[in-house]
Protein backbone atom coordinates (compact mmCIF):
# COMPACT_ATOMS: atom_id res chain seq x y z
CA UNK A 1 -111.72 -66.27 35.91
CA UNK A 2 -111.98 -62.48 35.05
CA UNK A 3 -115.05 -61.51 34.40
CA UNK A 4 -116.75 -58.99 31.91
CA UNK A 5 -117.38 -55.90 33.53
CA UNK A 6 -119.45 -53.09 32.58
CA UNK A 7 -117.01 -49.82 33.07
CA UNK A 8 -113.23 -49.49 33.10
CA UNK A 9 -110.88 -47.05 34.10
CA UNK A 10 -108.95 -47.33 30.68
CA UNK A 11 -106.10 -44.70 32.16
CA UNK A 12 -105.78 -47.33 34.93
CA UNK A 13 -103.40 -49.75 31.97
CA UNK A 14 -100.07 -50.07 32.83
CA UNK A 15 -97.63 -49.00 30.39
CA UNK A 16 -94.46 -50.66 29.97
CA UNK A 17 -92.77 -54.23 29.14
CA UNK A 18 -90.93 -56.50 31.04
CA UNK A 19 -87.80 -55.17 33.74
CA UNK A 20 -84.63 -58.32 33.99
CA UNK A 21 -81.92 -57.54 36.06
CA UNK A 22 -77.92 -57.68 35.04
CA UNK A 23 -76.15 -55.42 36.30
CA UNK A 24 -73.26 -52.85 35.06
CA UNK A 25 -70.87 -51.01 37.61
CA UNK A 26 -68.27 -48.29 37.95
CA UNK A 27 -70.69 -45.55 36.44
CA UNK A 28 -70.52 -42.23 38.24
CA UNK A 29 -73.01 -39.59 38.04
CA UNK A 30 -73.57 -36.32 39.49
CA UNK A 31 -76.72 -35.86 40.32
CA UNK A 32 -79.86 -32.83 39.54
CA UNK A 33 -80.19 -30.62 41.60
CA UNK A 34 -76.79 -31.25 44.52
CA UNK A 35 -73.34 -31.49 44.29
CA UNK A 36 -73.37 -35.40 45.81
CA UNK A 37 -71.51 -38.21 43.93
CA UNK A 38 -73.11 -41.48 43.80
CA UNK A 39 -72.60 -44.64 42.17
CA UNK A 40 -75.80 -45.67 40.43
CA UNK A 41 -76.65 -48.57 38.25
CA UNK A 42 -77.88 -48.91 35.11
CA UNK A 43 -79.84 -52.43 34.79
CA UNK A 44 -80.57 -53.87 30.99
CA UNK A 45 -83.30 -56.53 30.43
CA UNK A 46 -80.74 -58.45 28.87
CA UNK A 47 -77.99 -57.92 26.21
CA UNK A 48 -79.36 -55.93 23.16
CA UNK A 49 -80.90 -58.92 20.68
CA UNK A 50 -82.26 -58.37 17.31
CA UNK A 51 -84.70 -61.17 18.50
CA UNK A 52 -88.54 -59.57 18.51
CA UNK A 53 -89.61 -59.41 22.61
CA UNK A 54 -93.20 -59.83 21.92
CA UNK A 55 -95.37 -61.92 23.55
CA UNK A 56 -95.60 -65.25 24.44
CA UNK A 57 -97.54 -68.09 26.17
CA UNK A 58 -96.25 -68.85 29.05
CA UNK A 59 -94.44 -72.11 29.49
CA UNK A 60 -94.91 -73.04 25.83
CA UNK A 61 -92.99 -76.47 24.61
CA UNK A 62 -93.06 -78.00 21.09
CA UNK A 63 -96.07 -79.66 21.81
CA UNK A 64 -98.00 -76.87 23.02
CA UNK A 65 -97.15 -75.02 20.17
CA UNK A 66 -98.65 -78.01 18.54
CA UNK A 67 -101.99 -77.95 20.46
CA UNK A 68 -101.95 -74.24 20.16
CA UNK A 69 -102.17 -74.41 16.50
CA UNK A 70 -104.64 -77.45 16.80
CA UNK A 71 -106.54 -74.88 18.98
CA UNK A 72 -107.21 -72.53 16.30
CA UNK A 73 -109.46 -74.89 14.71
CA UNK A 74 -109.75 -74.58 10.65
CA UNK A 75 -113.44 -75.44 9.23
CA UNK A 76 -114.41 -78.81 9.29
CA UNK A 77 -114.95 -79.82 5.65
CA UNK A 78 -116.99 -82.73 4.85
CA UNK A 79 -117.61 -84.64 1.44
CA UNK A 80 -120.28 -86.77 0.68
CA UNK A 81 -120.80 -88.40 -2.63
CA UNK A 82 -124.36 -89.44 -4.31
CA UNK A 83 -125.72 -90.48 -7.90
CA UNK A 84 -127.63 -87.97 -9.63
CA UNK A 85 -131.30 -89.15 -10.92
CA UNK A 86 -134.51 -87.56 -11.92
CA UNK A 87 -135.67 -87.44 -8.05
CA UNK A 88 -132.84 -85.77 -6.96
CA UNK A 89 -133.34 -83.08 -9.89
CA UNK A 90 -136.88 -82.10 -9.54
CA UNK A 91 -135.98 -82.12 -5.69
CA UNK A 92 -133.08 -79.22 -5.69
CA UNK A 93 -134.82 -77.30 -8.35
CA UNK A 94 -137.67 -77.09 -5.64
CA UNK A 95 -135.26 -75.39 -2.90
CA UNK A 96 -136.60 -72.28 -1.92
CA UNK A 97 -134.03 -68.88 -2.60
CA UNK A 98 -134.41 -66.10 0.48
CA UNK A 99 -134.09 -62.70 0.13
CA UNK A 100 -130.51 -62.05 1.96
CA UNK A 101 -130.40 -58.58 4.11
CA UNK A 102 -126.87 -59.85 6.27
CA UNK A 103 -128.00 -58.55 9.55
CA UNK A 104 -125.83 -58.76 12.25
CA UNK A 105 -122.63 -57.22 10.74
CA UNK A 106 -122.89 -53.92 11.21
CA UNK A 107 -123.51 -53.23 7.67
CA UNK A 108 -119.88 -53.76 7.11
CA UNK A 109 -118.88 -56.51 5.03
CA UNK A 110 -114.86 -56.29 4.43
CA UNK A 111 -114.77 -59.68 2.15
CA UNK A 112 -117.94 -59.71 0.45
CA UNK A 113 -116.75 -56.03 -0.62
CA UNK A 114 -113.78 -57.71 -2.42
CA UNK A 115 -115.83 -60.22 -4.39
CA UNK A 116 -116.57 -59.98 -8.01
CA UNK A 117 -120.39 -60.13 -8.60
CA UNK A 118 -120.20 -64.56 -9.12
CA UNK A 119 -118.63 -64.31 -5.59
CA UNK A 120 -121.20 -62.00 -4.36
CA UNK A 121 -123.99 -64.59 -5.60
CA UNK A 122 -122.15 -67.89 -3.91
CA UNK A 123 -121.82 -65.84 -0.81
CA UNK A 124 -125.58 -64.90 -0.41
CA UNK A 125 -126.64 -68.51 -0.86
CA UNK A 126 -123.93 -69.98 1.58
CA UNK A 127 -124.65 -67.18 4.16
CA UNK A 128 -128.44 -67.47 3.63
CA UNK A 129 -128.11 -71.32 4.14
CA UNK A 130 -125.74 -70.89 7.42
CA UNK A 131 -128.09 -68.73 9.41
CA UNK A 132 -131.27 -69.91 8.30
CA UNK A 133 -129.84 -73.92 8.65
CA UNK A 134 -130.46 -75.03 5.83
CA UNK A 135 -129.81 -78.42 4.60
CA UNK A 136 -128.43 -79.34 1.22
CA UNK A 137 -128.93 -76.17 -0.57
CA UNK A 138 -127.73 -76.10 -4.36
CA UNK A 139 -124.95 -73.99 -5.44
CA UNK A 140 -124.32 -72.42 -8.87
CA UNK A 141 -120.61 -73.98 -8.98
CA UNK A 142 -118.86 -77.11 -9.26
CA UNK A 143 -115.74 -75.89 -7.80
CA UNK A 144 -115.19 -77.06 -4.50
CA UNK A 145 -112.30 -74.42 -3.83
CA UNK A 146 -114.43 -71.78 -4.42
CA UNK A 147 -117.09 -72.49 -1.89
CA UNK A 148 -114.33 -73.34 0.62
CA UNK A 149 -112.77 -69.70 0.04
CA UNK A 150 -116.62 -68.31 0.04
CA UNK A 151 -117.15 -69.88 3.17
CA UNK A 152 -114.23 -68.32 4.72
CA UNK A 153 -115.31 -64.86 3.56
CA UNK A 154 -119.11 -65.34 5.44
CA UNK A 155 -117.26 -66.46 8.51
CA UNK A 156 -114.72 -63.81 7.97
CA UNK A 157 -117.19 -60.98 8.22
CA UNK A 158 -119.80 -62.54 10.58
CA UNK A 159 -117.99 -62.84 14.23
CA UNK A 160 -122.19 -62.98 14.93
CA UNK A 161 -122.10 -66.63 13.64
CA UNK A 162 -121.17 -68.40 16.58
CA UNK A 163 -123.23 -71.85 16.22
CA UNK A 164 -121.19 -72.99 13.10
CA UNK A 165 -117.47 -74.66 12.79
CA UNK A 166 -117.73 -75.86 9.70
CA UNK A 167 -119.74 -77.37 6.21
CA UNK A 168 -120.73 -80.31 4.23
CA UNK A 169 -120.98 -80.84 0.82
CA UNK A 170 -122.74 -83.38 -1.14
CA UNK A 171 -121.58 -83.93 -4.44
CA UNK A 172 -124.38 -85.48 -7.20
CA UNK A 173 -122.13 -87.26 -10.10
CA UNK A 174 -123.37 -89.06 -12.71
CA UNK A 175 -120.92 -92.14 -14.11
CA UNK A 176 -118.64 -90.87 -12.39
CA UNK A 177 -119.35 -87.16 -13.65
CA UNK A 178 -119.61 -84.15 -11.55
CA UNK A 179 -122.90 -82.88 -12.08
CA UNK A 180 -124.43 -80.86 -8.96
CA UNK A 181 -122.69 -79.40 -5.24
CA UNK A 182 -124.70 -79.45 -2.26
CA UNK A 183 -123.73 -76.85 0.58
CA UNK A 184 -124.93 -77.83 4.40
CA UNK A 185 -123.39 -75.85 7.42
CA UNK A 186 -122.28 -78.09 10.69
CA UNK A 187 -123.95 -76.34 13.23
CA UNK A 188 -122.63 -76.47 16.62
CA UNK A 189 -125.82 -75.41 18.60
CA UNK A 190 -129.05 -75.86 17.61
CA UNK A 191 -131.53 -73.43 16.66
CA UNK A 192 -133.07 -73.05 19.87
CA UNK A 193 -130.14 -72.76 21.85
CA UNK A 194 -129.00 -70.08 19.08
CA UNK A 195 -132.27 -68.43 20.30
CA UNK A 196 -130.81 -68.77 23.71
CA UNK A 197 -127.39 -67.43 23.66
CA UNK A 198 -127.77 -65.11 21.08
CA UNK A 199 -129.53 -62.30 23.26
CA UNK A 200 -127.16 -63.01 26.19
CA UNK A 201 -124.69 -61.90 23.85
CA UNK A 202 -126.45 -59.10 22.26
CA UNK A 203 -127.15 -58.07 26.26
CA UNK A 204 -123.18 -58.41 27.25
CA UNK A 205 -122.41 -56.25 23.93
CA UNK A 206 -124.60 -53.77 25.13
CA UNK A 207 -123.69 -53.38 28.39
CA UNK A 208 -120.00 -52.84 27.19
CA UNK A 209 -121.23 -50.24 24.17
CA UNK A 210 -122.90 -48.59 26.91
CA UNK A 211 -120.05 -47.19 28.70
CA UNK A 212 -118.43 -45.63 25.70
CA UNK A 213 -119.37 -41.76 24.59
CA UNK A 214 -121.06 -41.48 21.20
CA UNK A 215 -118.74 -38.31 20.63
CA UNK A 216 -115.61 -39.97 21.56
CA UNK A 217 -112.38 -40.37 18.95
CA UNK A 218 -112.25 -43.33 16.73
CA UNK A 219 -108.96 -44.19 18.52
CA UNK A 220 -110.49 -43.64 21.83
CA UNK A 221 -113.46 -46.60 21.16
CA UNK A 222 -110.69 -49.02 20.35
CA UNK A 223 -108.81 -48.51 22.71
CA UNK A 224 -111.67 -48.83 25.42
CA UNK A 225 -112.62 -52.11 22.94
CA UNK A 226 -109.12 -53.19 23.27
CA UNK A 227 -109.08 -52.94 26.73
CA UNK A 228 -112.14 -54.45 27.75
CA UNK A 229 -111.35 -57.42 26.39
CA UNK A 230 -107.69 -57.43 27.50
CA UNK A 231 -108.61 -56.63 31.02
CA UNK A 232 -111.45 -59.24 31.30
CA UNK A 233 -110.49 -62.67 29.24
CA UNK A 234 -107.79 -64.79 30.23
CA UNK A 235 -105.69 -66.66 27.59
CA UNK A 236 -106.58 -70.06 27.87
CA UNK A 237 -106.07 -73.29 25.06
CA UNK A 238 -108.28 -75.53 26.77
CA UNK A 239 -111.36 -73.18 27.07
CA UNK A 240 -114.77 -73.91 25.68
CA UNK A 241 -116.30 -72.16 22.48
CA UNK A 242 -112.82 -70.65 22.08
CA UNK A 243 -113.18 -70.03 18.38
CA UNK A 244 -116.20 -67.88 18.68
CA UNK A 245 -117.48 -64.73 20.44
CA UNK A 246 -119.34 -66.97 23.53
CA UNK A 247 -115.69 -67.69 24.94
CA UNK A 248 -114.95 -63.70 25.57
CA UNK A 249 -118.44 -62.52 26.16
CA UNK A 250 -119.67 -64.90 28.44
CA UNK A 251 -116.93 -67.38 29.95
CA UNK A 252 -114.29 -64.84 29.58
CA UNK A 253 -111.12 -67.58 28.95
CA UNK A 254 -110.20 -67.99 25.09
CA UNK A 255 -107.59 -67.99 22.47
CA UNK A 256 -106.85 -66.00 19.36
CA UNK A 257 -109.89 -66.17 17.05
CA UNK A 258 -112.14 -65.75 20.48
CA UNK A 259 -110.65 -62.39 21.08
CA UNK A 260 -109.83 -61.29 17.36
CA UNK A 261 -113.74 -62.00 16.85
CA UNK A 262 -115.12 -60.33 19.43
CA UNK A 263 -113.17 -57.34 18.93
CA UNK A 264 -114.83 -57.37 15.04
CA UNK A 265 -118.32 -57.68 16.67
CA UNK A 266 -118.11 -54.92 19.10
CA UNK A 267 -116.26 -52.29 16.96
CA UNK A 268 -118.73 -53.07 14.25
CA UNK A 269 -121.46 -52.52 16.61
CA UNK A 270 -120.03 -48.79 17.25
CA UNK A 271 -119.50 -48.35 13.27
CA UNK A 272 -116.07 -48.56 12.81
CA UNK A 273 -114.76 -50.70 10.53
CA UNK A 274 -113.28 -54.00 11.40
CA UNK A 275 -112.49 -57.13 9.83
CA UNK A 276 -110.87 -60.64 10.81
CA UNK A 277 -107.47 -61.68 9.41
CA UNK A 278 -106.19 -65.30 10.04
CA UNK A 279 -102.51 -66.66 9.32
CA UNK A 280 -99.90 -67.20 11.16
CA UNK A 281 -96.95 -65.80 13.10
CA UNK A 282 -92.82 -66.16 13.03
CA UNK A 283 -93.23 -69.07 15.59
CA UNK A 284 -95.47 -71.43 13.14
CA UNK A 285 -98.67 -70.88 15.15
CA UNK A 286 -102.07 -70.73 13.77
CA UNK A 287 -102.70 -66.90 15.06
CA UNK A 288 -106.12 -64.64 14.46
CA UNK A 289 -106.14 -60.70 14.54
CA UNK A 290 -107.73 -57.69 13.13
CA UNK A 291 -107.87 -55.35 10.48
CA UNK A 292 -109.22 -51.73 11.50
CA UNK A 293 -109.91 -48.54 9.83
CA UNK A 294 -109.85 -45.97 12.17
CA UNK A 295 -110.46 -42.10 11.28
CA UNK A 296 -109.87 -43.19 7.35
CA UNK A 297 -107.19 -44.78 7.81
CA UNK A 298 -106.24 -48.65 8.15
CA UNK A 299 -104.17 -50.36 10.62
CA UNK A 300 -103.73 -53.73 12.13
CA UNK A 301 -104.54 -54.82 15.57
CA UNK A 302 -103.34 -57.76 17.68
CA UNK A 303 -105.42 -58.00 21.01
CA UNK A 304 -104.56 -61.39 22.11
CA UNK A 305 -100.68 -60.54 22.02
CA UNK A 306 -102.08 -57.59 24.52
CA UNK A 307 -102.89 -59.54 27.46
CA UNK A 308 -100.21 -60.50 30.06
CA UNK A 309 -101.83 -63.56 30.44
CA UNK A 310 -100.09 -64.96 26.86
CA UNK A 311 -97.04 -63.40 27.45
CA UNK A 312 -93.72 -64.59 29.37
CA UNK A 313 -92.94 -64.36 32.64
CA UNK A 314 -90.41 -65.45 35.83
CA UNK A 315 -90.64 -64.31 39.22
CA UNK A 316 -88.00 -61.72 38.66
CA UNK A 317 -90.22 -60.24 35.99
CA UNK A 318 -94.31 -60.31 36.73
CA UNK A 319 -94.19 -57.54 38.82
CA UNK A 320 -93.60 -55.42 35.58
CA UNK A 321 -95.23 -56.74 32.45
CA UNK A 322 -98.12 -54.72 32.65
CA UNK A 323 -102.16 -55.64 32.20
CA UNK A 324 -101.91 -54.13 28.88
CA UNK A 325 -99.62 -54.44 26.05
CA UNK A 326 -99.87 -51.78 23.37
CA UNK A 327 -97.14 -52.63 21.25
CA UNK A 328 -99.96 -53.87 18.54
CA UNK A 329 -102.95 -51.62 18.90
CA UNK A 330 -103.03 -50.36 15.61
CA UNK A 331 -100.43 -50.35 13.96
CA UNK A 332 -99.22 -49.91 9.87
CA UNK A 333 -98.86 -53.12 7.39
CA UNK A 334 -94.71 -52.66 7.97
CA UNK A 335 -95.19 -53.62 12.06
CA UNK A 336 -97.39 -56.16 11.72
CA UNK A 337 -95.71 -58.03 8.83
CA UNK A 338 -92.36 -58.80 10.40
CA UNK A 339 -94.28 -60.98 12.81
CA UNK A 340 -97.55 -62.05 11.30
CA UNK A 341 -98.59 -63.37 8.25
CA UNK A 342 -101.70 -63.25 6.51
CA UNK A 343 -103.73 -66.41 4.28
CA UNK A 344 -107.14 -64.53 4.13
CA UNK A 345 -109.19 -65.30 0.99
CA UNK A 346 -109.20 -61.80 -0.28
CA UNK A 347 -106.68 -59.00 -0.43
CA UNK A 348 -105.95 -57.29 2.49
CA UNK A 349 -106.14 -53.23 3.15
CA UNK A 350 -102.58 -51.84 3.18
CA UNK A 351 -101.76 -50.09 6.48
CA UNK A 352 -99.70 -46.93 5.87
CA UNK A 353 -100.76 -44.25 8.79
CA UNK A 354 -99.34 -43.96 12.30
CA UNK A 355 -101.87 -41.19 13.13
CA UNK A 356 -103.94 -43.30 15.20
CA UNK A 357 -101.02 -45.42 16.88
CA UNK A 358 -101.08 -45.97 20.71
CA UNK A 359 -97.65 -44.39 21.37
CA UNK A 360 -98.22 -41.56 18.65
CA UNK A 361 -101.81 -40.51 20.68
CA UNK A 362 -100.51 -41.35 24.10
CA UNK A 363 -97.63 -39.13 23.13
CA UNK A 364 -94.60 -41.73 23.94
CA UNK A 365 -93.74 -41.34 19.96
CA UNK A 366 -90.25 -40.38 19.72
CA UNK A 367 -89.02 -38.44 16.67
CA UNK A 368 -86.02 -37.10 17.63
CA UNK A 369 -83.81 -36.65 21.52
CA UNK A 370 -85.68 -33.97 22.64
CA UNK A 371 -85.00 -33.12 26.32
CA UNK A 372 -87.87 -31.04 26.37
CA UNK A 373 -90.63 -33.37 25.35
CA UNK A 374 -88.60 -36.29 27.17
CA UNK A 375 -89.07 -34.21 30.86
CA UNK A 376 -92.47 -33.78 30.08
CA UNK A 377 -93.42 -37.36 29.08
CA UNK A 378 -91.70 -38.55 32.39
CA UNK A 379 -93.33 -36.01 34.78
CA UNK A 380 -96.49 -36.39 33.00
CA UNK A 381 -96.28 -40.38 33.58
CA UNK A 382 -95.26 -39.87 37.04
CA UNK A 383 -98.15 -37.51 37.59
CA UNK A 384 -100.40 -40.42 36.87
CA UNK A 385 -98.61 -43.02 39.29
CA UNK A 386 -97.11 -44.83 36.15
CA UNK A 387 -94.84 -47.76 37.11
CA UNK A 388 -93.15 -47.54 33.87
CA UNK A 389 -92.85 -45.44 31.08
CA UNK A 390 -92.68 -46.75 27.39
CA UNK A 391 -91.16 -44.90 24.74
CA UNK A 392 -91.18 -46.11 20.73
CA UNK A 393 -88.82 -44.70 18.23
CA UNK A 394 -90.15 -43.46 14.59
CA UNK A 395 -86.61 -45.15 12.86
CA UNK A 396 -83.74 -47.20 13.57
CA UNK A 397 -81.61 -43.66 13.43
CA UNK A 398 -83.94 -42.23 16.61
CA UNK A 399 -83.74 -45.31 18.80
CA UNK A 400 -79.60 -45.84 18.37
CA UNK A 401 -79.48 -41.87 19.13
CA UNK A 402 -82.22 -42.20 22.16
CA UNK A 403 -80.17 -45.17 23.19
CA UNK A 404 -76.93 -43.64 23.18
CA UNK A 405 -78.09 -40.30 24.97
CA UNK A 406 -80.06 -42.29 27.95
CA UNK A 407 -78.37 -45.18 28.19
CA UNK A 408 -74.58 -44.42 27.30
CA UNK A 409 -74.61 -40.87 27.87
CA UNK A 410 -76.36 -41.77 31.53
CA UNK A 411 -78.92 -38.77 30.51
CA UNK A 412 -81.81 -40.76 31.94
CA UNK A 413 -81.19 -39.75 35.48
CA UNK A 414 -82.28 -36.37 34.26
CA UNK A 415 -85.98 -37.73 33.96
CA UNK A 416 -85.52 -40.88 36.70
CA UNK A 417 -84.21 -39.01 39.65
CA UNK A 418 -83.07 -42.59 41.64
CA UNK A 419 -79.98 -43.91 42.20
CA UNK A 420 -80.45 -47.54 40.65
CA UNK A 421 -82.41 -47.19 36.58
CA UNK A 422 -83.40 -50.28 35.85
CA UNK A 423 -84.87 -50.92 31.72
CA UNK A 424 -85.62 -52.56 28.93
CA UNK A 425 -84.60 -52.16 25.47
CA UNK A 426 -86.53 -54.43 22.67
CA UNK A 427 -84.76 -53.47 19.23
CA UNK A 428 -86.97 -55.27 17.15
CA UNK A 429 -90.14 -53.04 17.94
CA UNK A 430 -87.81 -49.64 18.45
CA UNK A 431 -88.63 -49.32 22.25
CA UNK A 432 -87.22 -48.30 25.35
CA UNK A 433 -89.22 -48.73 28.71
CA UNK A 434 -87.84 -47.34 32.19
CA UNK A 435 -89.21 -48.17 35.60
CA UNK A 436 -89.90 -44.96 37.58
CA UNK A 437 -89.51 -46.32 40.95
């Protein structure tokens, strides 16, 4: 099992994606700096697909897709019906109301933000009744959609609230009329084991918050965020407490909503805006990622798809999918929607920017063939003992042009001086990676 730890090299992340082999022959090349002929190969992951190459579990069959999705566990909902009297009326009306302060967030409260003001009510008396476990506490509706969506939204923008998985309500009729709802959270862990874990948690956040620079980039705390996380959980269905922050932070093996969450609580924790988004992706799954406003500017974020540990892999291949994916580290509403697809409870922020995108600030953005920029991206990579180098395309126009000029055109062996270029090309995401040894 990895294991949290407190510093990280971030610049130590391999770029890249995965290198197949198949091979093409016959091309002749002259190459930099001599007069000798070779014969070098060009090697393709595969033939070009319009199939997305994002990640995957490993080994994944139709009924680990099913347990996958039975993995990310929705909120377990029970109903429980009574008859209304006089005893049961003068009890509720006795139920105490607390003021509600919502510490723990951050201050930063995406969903409640999106309420109207009968929202905002519901919400303080089903988040005031979570973390202060309360039992059978009145609520000023008789909808039971609305405190189901309500719910959502207080578990949406508390990752903090680890000790809860679900609710009760108790519904009062009287023949056979609805006439009071009764909300009581299922807690998970008791109150004393809450008082337990809790600073454990606060003491692992901590530790991790203080390794990063107060006067560092917004971009630059994600990343290190990102990482951390990446670098130090391993993607596993069957681990404990996976839906909550205790899987990452302290046994460091979870799935989705583990990661997603704890990526919420530690960015909030630094002030920058995060939130959780749940729905699912183009394979059916249940999936759990983030929403993050970096430098004024939204984007999405997909940490578990980072780590190698969910994604694909032969023995031809593991040598190059690297630690770190990048591919979805923040990126604008168009990316993320031709793979994932949102059900939150409240409207979403629209991603537009690419400012804060990993290949735009790494500088592996490509905007036009530029042999200039090209030679310096590939020295500068090799400088830093890069296996790989990835580069992503702005448009469709860019990568069929980059393609063509590399690839066809055999210019890469102006920027990979070997005889044998080996590559892969994923067309869905715009990308181009070459091996540089």
């Amino acid at each position: 099992m990895k294991k949290l730890l407190g510093t990280l090299l971030i610049s130590l992340a391999i770029l890249g994606g995965i290198i197949g082999y198949a091979k093409y022959t016959g091309l002749d090349k002259e190459l930099l700096g001599g007069s000798e002929i070779v014969t070098p190969d060009i090697i393709p992951v595969a033939t070009p697909s319009p199939e997305p190459l994002r990640p995957q579990k490993i080994n994944r069959d139709e009924d680990e897709k099913a347990e996958e999705s039975k993995a990310y566990t929705e909120n377990v909902v029970e109903q429980e019906e009574t008859e209304w009297n006089e005893e049961v009326e003068s009890e509720l009306e006795e139920t105490p109301t607390d003021e509600v302060t919502h510490e723990g967030a951050g201050q930063f409260l995406y969903a409640y933000d999106q309420l109207t003001d009968d929202g905002k009510e519901l919400y303080d008396i089903l988040y005031d009744a979570t973390v202060n476990f309360k039992d059978k506490v009145p609520v000023p509706t008789l909808d039971l959609d609305a405190i189901d969506t309500i719910f959502n939204c207080v578990m949406m923008d508390h990752p903090e609230i680890f000790y809860v998985n679900g609710y009760r309500v108790v519904k009062y009729t009287q023949a056979g009329v609805l006439k009071r709802l009764c909300f009581t959270p299922s807690i998970c862990y008791s109150k004393d084991q809450v008082d337990q874990i809790a600073p454990v948690l606060e003491s692992q956040c901590n530790e991790i918050l203080s390794h990063v620079d107060a006067n560092a980039s917004d971009y630059d705390k994600i990343k290190f965020i990102y990482d951390v996380i990446v670098l130090n959980t391993e993607y596993d269905l069957n681990s404990s407490d996976n839906q909550n922050v205790i899987s990452v932070l302290i046994n460091g093996r979870s799935v989705c909503q583990g990661y997603a969450k704890t990526m919420q609580m530690l960015l909030n924790k630094l002030g920058i805006p995060c939130t959780l988004v749940t729905g699912t992706v183009d394979t059916g799954e249940r999936h759990a990622w983030n929403a993050i406003k970096a430098d004024g500017e939204w984007y999405y974020t997909d940490v578990t798809w980072g780590d190698s540990s969910y994604q694909a892999m032969d023995a031809s291949q593991s040598d190059f999918i690297p630690d770190v994916n990048y591919d979805y580290l923040l990126v604008p509403s168009s990316e993320i929607n031709t793979t994932h697809f949102s059900d939150n409870e409240v409207q979403l922020p629209t991603a537009n920017s690419v400012n804060d995108n990993y290949y735009v600030k790494e500088g592996l953005y490509i905007t036009s063939y530029d042999p200039n920029q090209l030679s310096a991206i590939f020295d500068y990579q090799r400088s830093l003992g890069r296996a790989t180098v990835a580069l992503k395309c702005s448009d469709w126009n860019v990568y069929e042009q980059m393609y063509n000029e590399l690839i066809n055109n055999q210019h890469i062996f102006e920027y990979v001086k070997t005889g044998q270029i080996r590559y892969q090309n994923d067309d869905s995401m715009r990308k181009l990676v070459f091996a540089l040894q």
